[in-house]
Structures are given as structure tokens and as C-alpha cells.
C-alpha atoms as a PDB file:
ATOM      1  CA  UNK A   1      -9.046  -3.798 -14.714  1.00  0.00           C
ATOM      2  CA  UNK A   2      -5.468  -3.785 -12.502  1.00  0.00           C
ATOM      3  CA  UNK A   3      -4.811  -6.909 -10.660  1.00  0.00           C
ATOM      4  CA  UNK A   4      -3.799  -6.168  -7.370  1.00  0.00           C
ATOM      5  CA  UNK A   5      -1.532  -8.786  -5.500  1.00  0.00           C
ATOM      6  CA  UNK A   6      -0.759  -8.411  -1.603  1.00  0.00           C
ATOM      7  CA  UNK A   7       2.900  -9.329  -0.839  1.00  0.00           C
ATOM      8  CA  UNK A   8       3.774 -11.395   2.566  1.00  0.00           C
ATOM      9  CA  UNK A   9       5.617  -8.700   4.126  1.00  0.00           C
ATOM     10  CA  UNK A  10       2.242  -6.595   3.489  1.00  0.00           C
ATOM     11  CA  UNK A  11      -0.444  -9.170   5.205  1.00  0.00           C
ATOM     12  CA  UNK A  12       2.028  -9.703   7.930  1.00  0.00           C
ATOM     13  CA  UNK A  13       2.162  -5.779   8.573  1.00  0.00           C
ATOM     14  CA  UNK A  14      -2.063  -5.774   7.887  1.00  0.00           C
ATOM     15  CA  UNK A  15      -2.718  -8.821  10.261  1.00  0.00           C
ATOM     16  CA  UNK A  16      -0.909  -6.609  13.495  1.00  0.00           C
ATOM     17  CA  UNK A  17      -2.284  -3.689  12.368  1.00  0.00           C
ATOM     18  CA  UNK A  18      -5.883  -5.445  12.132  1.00  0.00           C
ATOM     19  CA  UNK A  19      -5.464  -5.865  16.057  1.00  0.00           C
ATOM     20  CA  UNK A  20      -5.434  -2.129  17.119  1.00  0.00           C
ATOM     21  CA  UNK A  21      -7.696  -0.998  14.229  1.00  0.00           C
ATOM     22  CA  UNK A  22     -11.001  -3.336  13.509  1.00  0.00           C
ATOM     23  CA  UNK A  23     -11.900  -0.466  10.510  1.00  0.00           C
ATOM     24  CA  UNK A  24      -9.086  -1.331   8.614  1.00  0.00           C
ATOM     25  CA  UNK A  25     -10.181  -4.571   6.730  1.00  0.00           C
ATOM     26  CA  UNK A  26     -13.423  -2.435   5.363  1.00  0.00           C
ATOM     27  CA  UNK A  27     -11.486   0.461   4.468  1.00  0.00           C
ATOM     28  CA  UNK A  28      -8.572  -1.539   2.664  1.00  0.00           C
ATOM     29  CA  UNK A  29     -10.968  -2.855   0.673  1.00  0.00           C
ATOM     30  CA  UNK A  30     -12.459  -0.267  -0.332  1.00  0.00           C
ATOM     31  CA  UNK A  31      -8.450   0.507  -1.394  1.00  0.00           C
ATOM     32  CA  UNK A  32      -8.228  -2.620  -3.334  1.00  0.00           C
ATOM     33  CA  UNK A  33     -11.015  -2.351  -5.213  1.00  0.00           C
ATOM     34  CA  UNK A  34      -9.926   1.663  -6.037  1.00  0.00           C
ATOM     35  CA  UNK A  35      -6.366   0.381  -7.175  1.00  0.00           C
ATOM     36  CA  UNK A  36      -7.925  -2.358  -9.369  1.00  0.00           C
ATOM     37  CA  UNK A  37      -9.949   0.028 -11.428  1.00  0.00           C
ATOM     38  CA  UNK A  38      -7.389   2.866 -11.030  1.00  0.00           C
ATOM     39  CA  UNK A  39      -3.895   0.982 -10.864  1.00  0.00           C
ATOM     40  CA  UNK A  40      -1.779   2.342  -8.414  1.00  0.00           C
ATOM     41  CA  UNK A  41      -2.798   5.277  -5.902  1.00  0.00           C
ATOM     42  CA  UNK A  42      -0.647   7.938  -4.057  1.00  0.00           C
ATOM     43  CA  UNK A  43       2.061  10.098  -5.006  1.00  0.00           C
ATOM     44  CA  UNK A  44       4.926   8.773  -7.211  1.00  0.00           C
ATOM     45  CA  UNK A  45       8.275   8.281  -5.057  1.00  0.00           C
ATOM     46  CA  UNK A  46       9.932   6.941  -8.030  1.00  0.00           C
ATOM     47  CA  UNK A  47      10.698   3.866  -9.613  1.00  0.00           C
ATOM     48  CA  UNK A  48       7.369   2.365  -9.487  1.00  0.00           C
ATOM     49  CA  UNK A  49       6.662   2.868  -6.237  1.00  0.00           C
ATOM     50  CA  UNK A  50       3.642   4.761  -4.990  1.00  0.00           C
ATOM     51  CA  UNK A  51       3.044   5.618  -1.408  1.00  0.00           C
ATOM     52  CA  UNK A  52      -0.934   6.473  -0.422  1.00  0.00           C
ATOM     53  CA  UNK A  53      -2.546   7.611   2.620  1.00  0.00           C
ATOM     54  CA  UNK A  54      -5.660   5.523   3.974  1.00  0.00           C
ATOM     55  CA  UNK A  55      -7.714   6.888   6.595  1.00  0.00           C
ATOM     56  CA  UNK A  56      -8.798   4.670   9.694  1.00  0.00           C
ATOM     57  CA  UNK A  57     -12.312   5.117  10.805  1.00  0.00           C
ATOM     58  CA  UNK A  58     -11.180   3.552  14.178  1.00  0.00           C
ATOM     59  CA  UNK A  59      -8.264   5.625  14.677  1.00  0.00           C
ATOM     60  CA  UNK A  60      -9.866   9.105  13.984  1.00  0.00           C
ATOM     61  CA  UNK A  61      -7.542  11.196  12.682  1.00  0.00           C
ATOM     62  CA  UNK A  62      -8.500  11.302   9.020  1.00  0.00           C
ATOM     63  CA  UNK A  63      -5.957  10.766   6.018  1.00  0.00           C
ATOM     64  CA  UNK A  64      -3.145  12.894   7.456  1.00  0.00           C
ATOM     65  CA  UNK A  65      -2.427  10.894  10.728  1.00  0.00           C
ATOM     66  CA  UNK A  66      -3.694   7.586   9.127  1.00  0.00           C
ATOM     67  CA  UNK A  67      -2.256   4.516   7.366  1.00  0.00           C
ATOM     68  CA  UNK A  68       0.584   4.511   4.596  1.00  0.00           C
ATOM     69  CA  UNK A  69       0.612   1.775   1.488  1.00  0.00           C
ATOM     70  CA  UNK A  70       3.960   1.475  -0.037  1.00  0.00           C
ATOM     71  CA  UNK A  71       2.794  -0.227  -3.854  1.00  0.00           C
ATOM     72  CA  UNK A  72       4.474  -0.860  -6.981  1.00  0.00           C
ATOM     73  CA  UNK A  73       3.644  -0.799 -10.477  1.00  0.00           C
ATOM     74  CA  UNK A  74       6.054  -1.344 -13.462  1.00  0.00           C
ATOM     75  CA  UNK A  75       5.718   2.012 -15.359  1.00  0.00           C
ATOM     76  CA  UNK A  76       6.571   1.008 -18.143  1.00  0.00           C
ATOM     77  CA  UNK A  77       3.897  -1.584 -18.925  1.00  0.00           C
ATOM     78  CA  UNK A  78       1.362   1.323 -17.664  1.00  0.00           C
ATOM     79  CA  UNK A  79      -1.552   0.525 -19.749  1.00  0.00           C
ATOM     80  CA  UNK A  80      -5.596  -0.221 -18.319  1.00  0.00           C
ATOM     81  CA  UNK A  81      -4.560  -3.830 -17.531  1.00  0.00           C
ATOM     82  CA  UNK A  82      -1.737  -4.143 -14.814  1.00  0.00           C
ATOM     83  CA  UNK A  83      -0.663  -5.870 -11.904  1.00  0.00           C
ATOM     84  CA  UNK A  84      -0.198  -3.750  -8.851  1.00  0.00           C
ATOM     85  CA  UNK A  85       1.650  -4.893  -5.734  1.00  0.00           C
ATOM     86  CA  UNK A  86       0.885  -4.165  -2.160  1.00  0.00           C
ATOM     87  CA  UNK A  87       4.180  -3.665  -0.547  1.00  0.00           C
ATOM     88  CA  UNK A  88       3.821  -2.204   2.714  1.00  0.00           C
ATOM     89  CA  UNK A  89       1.459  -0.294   5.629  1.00  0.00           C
ATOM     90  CA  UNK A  90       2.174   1.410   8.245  1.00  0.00           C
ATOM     91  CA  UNK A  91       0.653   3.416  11.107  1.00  0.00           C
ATOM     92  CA  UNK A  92       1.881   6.738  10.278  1.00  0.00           C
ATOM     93  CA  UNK A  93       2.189   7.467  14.117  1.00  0.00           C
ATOM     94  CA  UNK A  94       4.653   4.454  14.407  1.00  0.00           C
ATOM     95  CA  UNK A  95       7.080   5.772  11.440  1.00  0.00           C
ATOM     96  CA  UNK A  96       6.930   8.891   9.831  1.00  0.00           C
ATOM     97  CA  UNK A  97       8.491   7.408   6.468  1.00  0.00           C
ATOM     98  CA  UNK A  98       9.525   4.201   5.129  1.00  0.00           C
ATOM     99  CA  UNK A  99      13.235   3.684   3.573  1.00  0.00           C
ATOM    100  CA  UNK A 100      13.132   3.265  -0.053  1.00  0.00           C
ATOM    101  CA  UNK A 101      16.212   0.766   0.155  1.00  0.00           C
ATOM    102  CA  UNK A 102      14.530  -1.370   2.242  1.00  0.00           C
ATOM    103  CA  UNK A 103      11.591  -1.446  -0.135  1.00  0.00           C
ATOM    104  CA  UNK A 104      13.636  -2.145  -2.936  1.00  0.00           C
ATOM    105  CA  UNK A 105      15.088  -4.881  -0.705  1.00  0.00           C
ATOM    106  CA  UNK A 106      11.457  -6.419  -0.277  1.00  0.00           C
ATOM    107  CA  UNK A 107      10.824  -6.171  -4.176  1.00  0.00           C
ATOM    108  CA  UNK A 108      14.406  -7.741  -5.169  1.00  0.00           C
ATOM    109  CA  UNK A 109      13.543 -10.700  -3.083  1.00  0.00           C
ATOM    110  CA  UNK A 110       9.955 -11.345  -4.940  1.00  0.00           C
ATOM    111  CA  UNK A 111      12.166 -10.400  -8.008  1.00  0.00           C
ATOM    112  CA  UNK A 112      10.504  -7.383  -9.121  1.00  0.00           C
END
């Protein structure tokens, strides 16, 4: 079983996008709980970092125009027990990608 741990920066960007989309707490738990038998979900953009798509029930517009979670997992401790972080989301309407320095920027300050 992963541990999953959910950075500031990511509840800040959950808590505004909780306003616009009620589904969202259901279906990022359903995430969490995927990611903590899984470990980290998405395609690999590198370095760690993993960025999945999440479908919105309350946006409609399936995987493709849904949510994006930026996570990171140390690959080289990759084993059945590891701690995953929860970087960032975003509303893949509001930014079509996510700049990998600035994520890096986000895990340097939690020193990752």
C-alpha cells in the first residue's frame, strides 16, 4: 500500500476548483484510493513526475477535457510500499500544460 500525501499548493488549487465542480471531491477520491494501491498514475514526464487525467462528472467532458494531477514518486525507491505526492490540478480548459520548472520549483521547496 502507497501513501499518498497532498501538498499545500495542491489543496489550495482543489479547494477553488471544488467551487465550480461539486463532483470533484468524490471522484478524487476515488484517485487517492487508486494511487494508494497502484502508486503513481498517468504518463511518466520524467523525473518522478507523473501527470494523470481525471474526469469531472460535473463538467461533462470526460477524461480528455477534464482535470490534470501533476504527482511525484521517487523512482528509485519504486517498490509496493511508497509515498506518492499530490503536486498539482488543473482544469485542463484553464491551461493546456503545466511547466515542469515550476513543478520542480514546488518540490525543491518541500525538499523533494
Amino acid at each position: 500500500m502507497n501513501e499518498v500525501i497532498l501538498l499545500d499548493n495542491f489543496m489550495h488549487d482543489v479547494k477553488r476548483l471544488l467551487k465550480k465542480y461539486r463532483s470533484l471531491k468524490s471522484e478524487l477520491e476515488v484517485f487517492i484510493s487508486e494511487t494508494e494501491k497502484n502508486g503513481a498514475q498517468g504518463t511518466s514526464l520524467g523525473g518522478g513526475l507523473f501527470k494523470a487525467r481525471l474526469a469531472v462528472k460535473s463538467k461533462g467532458k470526460g477524461k480528455s477535457g477534464g482535470m490534470r494531477i501533476i504527482s511525484y514518486q521517487d523512482i528509485i525507491l519504486a517498490s509496493d510500499n511508497n509515498t506518492v505526492f499530490l503536486v498539482s490540478i488543473y482544469d485542463k480548459s484553464e491551461a493546456s500544460s503545466v511547466e515542469i520548472k515550476q513543478i520542480n520549483q514546488i518540490l525543491k521547496n518541500y525538499g523533494l
